[in-house]
PDB file of N, CA and C in Angstrom:
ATOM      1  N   UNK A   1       6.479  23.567 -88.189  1.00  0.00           N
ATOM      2  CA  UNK A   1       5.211  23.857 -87.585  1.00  0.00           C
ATOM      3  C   UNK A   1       4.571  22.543 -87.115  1.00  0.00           C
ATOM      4  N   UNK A   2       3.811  22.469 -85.739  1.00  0.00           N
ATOM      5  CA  UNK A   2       3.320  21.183 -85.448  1.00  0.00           C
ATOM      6  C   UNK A   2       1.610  21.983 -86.073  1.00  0.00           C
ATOM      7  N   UNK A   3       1.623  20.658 -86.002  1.00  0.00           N
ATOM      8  CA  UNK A   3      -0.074  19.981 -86.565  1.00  0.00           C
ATOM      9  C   UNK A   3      -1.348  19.352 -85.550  1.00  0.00           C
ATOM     10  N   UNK A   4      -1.895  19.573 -85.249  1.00  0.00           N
ATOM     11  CA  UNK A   4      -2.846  19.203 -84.324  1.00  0.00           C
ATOM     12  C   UNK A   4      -3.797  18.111 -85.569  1.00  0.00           C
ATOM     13  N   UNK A   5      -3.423  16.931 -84.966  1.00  0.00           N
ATOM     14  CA  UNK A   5      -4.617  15.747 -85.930  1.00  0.00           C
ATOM     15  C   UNK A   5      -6.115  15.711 -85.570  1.00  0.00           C
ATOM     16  N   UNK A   6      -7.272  15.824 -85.896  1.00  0.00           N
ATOM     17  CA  UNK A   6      -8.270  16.061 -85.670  1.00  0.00           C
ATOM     18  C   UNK A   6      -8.731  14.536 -86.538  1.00  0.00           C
ATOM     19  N   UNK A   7      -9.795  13.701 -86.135  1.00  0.00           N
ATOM     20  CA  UNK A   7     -10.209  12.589 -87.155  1.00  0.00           C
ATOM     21  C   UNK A   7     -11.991  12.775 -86.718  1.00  0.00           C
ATOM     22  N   UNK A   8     -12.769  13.091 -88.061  1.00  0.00           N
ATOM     23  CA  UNK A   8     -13.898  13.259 -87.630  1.00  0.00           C
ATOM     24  C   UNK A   8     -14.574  12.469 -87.282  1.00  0.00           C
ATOM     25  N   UNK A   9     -15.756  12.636 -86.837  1.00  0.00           N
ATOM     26  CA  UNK A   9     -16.348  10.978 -86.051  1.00  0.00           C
ATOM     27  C   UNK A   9     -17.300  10.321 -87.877  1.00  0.00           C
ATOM     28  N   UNK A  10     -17.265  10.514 -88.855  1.00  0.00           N
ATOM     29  CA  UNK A  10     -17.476   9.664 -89.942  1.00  0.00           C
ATOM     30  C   UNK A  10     -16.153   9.078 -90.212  1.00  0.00           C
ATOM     31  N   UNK A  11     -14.849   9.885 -89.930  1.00  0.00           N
ATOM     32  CA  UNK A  11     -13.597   8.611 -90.543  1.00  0.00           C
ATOM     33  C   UNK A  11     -13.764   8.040 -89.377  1.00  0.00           C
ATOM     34  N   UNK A  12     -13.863   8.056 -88.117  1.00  0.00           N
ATOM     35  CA  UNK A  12     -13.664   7.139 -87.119  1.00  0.00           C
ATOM     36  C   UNK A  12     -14.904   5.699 -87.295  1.00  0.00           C
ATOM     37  N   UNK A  13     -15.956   6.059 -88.161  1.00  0.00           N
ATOM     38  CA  UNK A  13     -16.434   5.026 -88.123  1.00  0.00           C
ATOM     39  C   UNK A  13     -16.010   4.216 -89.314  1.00  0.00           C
ATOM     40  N   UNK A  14     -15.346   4.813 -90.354  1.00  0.00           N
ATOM     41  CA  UNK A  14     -14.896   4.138 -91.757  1.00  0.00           C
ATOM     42  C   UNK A  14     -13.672   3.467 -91.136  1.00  0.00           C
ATOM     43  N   UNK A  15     -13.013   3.549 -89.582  1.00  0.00           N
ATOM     44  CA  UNK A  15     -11.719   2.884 -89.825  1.00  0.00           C
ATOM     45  C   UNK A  15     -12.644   1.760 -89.384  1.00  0.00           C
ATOM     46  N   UNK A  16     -13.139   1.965 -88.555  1.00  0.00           N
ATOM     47  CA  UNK A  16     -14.381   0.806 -87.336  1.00  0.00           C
ATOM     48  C   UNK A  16     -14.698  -0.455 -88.579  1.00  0.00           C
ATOM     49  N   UNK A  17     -14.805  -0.083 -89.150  1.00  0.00           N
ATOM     50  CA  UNK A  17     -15.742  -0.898 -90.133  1.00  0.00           C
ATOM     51  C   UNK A  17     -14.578  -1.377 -90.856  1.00  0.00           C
ATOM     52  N   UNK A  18     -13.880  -0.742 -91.458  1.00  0.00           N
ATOM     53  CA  UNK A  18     -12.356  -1.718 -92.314  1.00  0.00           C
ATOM     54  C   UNK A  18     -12.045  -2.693 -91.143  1.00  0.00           C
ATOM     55  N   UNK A  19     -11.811  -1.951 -90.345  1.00  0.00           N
ATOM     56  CA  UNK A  19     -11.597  -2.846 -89.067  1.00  0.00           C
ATOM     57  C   UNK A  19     -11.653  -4.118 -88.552  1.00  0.00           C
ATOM     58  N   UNK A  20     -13.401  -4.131 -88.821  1.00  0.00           N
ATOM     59  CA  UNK A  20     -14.028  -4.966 -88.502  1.00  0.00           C
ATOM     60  C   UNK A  20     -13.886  -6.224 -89.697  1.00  0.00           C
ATOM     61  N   UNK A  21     -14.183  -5.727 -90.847  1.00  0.00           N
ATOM     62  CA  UNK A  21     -14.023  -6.426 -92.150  1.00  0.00           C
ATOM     63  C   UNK A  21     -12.880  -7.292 -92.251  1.00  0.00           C
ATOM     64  N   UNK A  22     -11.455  -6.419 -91.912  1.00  0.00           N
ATOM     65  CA  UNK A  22     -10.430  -7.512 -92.052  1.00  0.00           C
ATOM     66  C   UNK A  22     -10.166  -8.279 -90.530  1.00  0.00           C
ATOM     67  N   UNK A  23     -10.417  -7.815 -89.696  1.00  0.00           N
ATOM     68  CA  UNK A  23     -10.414  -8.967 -88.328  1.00  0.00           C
ATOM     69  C   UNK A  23     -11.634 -10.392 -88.539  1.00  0.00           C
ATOM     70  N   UNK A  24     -12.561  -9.709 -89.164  1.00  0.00           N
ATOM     71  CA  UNK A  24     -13.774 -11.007 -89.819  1.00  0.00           C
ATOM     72  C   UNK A  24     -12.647 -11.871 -90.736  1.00  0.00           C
ATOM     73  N   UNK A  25     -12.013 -11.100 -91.414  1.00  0.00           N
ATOM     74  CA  UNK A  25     -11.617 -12.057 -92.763  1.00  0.00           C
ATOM     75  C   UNK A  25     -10.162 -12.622 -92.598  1.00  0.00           C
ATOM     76  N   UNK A  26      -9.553 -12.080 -91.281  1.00  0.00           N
ATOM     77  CA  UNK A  26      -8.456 -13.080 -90.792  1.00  0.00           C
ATOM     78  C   UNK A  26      -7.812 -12.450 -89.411  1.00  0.00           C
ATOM     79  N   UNK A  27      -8.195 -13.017 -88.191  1.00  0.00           N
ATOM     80  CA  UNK A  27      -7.628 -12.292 -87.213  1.00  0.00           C
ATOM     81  C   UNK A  27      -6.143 -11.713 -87.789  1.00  0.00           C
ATOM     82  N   UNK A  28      -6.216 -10.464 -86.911  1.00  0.00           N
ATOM     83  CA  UNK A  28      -4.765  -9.666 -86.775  1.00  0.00           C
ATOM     84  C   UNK A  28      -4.459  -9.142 -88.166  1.00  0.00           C
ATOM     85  N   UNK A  29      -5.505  -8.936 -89.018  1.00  0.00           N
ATOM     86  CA  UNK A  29      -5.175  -8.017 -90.474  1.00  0.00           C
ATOM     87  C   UNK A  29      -5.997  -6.696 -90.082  1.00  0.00           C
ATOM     88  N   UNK A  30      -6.634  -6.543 -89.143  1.00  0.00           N
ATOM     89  CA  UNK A  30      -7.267  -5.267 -88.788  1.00  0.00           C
ATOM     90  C   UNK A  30      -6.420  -4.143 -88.137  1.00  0.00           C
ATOM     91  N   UNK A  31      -5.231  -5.241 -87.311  1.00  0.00           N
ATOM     92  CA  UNK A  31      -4.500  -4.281 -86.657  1.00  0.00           C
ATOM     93  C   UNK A  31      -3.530  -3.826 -87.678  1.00  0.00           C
ATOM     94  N   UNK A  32      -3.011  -4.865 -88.148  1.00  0.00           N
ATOM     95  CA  UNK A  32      -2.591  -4.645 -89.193  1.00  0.00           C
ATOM     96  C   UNK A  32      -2.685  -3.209 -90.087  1.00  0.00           C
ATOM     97  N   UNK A  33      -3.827  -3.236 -90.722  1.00  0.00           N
ATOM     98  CA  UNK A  33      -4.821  -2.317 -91.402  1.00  0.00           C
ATOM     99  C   UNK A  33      -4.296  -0.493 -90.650  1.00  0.00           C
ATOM    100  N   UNK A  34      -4.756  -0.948 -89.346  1.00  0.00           N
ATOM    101  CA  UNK A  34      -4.593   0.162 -88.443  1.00  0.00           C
ATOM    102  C   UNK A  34      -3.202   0.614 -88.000  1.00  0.00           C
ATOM    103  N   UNK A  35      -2.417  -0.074 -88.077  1.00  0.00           N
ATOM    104  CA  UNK A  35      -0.757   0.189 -88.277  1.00  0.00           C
ATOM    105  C   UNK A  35      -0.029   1.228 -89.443  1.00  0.00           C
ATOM    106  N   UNK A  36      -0.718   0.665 -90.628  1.00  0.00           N
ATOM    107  CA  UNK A  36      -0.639   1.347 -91.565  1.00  0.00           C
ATOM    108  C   UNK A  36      -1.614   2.911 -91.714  1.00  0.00           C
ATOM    109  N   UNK A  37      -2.953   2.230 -91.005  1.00  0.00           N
ATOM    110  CA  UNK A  37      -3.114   4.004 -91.549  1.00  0.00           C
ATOM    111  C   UNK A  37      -2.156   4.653 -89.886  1.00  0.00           C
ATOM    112  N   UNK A  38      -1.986   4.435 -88.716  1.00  0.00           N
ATOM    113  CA  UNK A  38      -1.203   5.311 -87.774  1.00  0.00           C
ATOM    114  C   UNK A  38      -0.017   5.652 -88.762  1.00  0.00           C
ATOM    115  N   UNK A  39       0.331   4.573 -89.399  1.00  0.00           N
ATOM    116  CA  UNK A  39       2.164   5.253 -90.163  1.00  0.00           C
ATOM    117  C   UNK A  39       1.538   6.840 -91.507  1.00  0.00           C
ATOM    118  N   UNK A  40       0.355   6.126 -91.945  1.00  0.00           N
ATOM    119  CA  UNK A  40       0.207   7.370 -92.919  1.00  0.00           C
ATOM    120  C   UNK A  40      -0.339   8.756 -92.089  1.00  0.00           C
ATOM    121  N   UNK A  41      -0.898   8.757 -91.154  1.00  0.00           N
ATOM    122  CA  UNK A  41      -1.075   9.306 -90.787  1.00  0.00           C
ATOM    123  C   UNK A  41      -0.064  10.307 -89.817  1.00  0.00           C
ATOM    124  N   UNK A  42       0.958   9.808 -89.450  1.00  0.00           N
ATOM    125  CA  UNK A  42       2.041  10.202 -88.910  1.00  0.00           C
ATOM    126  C   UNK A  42       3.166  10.766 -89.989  1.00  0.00           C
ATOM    127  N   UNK A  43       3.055   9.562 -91.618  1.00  0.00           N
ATOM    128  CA  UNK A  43       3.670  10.931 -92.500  1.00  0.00           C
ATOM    129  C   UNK A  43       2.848  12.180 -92.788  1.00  0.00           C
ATOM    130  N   UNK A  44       1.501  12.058 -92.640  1.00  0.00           N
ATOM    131  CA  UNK A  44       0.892  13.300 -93.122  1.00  0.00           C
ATOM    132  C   UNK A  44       1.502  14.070 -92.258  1.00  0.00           C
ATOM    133  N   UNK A  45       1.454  14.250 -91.056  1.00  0.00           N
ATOM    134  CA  UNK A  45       1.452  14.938 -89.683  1.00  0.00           C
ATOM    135  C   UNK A  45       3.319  15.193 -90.121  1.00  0.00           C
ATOM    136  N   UNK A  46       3.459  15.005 -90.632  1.00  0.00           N
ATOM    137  CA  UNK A  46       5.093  15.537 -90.860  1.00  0.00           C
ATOM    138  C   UNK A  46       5.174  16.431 -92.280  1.00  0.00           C
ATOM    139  N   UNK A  47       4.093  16.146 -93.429  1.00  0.00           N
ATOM    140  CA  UNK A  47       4.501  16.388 -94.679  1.00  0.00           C
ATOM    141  C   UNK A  47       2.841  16.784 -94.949  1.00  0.00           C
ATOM    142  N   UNK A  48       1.973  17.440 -94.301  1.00  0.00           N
ATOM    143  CA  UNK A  48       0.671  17.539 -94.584  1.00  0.00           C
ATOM    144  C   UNK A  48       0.633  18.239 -95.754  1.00  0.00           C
ATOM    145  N   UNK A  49       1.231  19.035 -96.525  1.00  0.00           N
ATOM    146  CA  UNK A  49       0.816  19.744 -98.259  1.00  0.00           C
ATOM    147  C   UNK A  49       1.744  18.994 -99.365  1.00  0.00           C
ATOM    148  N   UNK A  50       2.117  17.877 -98.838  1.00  0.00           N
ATOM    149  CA  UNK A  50       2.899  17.123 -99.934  1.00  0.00           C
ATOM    150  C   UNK A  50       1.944  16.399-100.940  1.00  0.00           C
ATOM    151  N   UNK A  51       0.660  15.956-100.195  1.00  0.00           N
ATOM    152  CA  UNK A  51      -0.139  15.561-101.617  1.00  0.00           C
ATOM    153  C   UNK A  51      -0.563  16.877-102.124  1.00  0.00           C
ATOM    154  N   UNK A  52      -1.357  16.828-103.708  1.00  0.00           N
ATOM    155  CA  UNK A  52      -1.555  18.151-103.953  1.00  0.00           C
ATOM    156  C   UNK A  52      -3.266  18.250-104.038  1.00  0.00           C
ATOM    157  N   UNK A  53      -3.623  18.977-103.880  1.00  0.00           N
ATOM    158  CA  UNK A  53      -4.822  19.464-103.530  1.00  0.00           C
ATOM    159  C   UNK A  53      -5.954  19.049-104.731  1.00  0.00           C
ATOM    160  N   UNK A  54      -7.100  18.479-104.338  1.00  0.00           N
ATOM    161  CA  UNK A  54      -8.277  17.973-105.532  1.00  0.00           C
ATOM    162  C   UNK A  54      -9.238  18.521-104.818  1.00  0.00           C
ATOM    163  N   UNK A  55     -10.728  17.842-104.733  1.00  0.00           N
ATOM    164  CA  UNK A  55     -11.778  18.176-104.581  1.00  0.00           C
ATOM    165  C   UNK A  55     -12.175  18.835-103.107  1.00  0.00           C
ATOM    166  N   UNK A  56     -12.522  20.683-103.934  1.00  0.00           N
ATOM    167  CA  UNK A  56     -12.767  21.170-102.433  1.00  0.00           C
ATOM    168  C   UNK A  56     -11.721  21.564-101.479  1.00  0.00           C
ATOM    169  N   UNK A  57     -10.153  21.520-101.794  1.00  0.00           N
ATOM    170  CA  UNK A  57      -9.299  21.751-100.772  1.00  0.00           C
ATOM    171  C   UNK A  57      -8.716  20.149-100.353  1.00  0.00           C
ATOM    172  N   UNK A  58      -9.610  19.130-100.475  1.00  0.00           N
ATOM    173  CA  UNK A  58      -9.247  18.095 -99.621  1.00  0.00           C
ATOM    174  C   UNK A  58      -8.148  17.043-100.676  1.00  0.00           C
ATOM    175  N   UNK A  59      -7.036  16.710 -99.887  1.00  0.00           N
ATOM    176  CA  UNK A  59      -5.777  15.739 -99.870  1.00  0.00           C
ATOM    177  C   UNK A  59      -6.114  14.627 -99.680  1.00  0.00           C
ATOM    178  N   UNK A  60      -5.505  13.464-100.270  1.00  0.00           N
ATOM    179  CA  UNK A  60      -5.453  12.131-100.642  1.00  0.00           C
ATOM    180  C   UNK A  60      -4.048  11.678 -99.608  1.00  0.00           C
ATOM    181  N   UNK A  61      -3.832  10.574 -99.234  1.00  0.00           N
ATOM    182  CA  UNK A  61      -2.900   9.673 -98.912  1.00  0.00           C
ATOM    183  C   UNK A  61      -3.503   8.479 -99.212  1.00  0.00           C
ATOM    184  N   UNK A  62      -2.899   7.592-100.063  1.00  0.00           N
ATOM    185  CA  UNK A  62      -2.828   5.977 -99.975  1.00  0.00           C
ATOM    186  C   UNK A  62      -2.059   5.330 -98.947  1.00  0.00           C
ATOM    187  N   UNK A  63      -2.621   4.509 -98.319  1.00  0.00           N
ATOM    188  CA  UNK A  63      -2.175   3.586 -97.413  1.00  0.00           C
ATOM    189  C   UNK A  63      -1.928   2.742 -97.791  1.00  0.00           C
ATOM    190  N   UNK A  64      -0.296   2.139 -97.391  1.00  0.00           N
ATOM    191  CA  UNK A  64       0.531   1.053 -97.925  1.00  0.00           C
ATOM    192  C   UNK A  64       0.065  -0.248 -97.350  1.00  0.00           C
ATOM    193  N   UNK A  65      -0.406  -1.277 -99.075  1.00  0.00           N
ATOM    194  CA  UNK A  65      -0.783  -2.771 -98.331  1.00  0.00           C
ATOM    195  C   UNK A  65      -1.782  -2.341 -98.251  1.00  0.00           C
ATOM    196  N   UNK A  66      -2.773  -1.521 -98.138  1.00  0.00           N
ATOM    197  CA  UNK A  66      -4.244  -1.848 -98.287  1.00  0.00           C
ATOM    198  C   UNK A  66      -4.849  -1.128 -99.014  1.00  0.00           C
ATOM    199  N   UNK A  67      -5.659  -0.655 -99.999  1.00  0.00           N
ATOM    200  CA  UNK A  67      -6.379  -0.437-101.009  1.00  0.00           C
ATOM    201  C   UNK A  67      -7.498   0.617-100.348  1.00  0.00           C
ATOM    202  N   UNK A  68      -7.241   1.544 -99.833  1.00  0.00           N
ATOM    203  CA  UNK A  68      -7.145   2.318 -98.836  1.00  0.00           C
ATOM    204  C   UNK A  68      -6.674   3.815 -98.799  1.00  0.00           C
ATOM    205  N   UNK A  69      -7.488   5.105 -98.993  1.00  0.00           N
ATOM    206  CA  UNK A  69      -7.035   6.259 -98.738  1.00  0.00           C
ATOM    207  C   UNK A  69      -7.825   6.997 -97.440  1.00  0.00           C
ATOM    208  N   UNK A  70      -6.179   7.711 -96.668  1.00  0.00           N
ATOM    209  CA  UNK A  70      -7.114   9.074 -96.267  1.00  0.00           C
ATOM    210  C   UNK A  70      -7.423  10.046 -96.812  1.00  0.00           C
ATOM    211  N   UNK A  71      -8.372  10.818 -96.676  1.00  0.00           N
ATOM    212  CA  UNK A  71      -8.754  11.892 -96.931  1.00  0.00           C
ATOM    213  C   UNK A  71      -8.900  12.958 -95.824  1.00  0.00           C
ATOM    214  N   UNK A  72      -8.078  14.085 -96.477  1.00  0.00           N
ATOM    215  CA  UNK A  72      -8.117  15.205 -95.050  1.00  0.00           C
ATOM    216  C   UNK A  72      -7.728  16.376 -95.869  1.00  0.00           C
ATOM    217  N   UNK A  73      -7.882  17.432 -94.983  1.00  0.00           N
ATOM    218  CA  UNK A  73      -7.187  18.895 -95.010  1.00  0.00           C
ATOM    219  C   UNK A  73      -6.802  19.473 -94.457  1.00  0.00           C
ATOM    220  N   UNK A  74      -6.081  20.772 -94.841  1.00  0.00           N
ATOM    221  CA  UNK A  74      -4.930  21.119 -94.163  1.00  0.00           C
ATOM    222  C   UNK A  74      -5.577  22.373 -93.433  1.00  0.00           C
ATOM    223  N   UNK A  75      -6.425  22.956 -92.604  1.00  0.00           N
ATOM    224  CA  UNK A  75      -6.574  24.214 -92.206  1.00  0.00           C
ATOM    225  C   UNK A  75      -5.466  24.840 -91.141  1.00  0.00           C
ATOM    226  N   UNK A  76      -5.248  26.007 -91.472  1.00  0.00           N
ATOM    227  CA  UNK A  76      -4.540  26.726 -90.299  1.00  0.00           C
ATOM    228  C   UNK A  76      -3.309  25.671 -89.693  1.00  0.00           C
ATOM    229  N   UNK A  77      -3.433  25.275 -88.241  1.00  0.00           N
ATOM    230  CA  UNK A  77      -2.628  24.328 -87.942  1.00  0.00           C
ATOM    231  C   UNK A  77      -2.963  23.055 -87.620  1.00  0.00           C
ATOM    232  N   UNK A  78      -4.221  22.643 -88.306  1.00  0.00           N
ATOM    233  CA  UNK A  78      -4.753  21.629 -88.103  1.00  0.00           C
ATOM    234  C   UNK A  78      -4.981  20.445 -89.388  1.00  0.00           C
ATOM    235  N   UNK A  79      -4.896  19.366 -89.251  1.00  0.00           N
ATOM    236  CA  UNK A  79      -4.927  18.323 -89.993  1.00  0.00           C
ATOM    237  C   UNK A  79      -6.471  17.503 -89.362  1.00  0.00           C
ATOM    238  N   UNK A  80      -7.422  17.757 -90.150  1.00  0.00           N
ATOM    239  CA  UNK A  80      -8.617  17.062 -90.112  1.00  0.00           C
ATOM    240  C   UNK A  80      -8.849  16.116 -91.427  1.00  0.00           C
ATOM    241  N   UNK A  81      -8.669  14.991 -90.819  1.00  0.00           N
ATOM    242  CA  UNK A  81      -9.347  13.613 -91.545  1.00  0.00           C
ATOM    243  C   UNK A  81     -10.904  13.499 -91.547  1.00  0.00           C
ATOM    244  N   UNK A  82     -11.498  13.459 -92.801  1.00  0.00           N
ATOM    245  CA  UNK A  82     -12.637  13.659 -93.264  1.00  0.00           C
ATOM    246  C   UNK A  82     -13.229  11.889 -93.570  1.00  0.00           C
ATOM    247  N   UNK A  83     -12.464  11.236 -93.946  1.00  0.00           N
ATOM    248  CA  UNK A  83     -12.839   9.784 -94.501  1.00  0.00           C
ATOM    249  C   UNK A  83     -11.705   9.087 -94.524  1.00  0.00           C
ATOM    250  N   UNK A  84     -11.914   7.587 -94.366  1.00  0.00           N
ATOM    251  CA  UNK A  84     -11.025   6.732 -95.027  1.00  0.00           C
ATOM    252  C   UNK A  84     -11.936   5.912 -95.630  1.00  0.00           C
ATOM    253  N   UNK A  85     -11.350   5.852 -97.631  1.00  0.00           N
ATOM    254  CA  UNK A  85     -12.410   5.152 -98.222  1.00  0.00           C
ATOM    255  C   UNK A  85     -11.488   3.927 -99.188  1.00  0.00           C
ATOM    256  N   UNK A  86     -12.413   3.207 -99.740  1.00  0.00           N
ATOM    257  CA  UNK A  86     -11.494   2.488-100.856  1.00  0.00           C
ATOM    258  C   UNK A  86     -11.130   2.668-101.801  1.00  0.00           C
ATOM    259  N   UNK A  87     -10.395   2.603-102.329  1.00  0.00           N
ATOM    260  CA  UNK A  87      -9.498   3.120-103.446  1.00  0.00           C
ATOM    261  C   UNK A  87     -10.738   3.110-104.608  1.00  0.00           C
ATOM    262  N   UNK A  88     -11.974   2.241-104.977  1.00  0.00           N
ATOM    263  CA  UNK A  88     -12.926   1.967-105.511  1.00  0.00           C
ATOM    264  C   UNK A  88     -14.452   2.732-105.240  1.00  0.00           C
ATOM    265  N   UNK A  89     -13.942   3.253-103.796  1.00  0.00           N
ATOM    266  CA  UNK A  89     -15.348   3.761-104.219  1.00  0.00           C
ATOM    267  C   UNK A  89     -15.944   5.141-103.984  1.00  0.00           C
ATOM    268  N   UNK A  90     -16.701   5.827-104.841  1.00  0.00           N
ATOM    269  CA  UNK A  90     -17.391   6.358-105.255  1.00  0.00           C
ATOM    270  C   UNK A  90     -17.316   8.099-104.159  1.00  0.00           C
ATOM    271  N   UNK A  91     -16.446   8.919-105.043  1.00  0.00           N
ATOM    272  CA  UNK A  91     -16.003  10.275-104.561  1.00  0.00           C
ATOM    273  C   UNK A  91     -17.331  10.837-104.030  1.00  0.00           C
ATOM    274  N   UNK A  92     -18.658  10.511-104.323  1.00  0.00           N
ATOM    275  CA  UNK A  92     -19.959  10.920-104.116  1.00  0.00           C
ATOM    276  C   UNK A  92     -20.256  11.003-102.517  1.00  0.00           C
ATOM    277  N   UNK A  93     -19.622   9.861-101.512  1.00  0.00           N
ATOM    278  CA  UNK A  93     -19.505   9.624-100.154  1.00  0.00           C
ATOM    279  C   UNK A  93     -18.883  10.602 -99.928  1.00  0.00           C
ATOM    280  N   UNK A  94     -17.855  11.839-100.155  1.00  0.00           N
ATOM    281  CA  UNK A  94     -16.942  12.167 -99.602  1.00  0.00           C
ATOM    282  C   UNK A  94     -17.648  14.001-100.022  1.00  0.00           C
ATOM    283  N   UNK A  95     -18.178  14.265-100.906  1.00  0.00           N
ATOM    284  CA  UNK A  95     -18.993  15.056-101.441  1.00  0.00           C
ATOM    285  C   UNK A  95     -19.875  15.891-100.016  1.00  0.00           C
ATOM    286  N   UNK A  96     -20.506  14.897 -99.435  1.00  0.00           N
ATOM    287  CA  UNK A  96     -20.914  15.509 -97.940  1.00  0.00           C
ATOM    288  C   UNK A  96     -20.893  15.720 -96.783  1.00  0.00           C
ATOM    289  N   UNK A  97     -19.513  15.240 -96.852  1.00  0.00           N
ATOM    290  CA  UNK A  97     -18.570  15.430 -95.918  1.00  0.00           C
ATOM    291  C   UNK A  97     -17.951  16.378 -96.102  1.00  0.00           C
ATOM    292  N   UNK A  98     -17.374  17.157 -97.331  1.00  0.00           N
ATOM    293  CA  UNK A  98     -16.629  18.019 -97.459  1.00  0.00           C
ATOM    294  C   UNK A  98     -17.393  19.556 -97.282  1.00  0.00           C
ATOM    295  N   UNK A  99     -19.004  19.244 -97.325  1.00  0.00           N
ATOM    296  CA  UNK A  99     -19.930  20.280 -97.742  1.00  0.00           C
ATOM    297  C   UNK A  99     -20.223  20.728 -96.093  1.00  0.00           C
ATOM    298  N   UNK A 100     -20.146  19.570 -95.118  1.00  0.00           N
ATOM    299  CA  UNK A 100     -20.425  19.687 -94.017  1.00  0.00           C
ATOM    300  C   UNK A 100     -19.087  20.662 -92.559  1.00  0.00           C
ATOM    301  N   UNK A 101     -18.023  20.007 -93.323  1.00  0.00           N
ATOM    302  CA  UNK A 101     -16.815  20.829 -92.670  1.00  0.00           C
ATOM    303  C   UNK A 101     -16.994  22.858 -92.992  1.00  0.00           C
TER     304      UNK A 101
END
């Protein structure tokens, strides 16, 4: 079954901002950054119910090399990314996002 990727405009600003953070803290670790989530994001898009399901329906992926998860779910035939947060912080951000989908 294909997958239609959907990324909401709050993860689009959480990549913006990692983004920004590691291009501040050493050119070319942003793209970097962004390499890795396209690869996780491209295994999701192949293997989307392989993580197993936590808060609300919504799936975890860690991103390799950076300290770094997506967060998404699986509806129907669609894969919507809800956040990308740090491995550190605080499930409370992700709480109204999930309330809002």
């Amino acid at each position: 079954m294909k997958y239609a990727v959907i990324v909401s405009p709050e993860a689009e600003n959480d990549l913006k901002e990692i983004f920004s953070w590691y291009e501040d803290t050493r050119i070319g670790l942003g793209y970097d950054f962004l390499l890795q989530v396209d690869a996780g994001i491209n295994f999701i898009k192949r293997n989307p119910e392989i993580h197993p399901i936590e808060y609300k329906g919504t799936r975890k992926h860690i991103i390799k090399r950076f300290p770094y998860k997506i967060i998404y779910f699986v509806k129907e035939e669609k894969i919507i990314i809800l956040a990308a947060l740090h491995g550190k912080r605080s499930f409370e951000l992700l709480k109204n996002r999930v309330d809002g989908v």
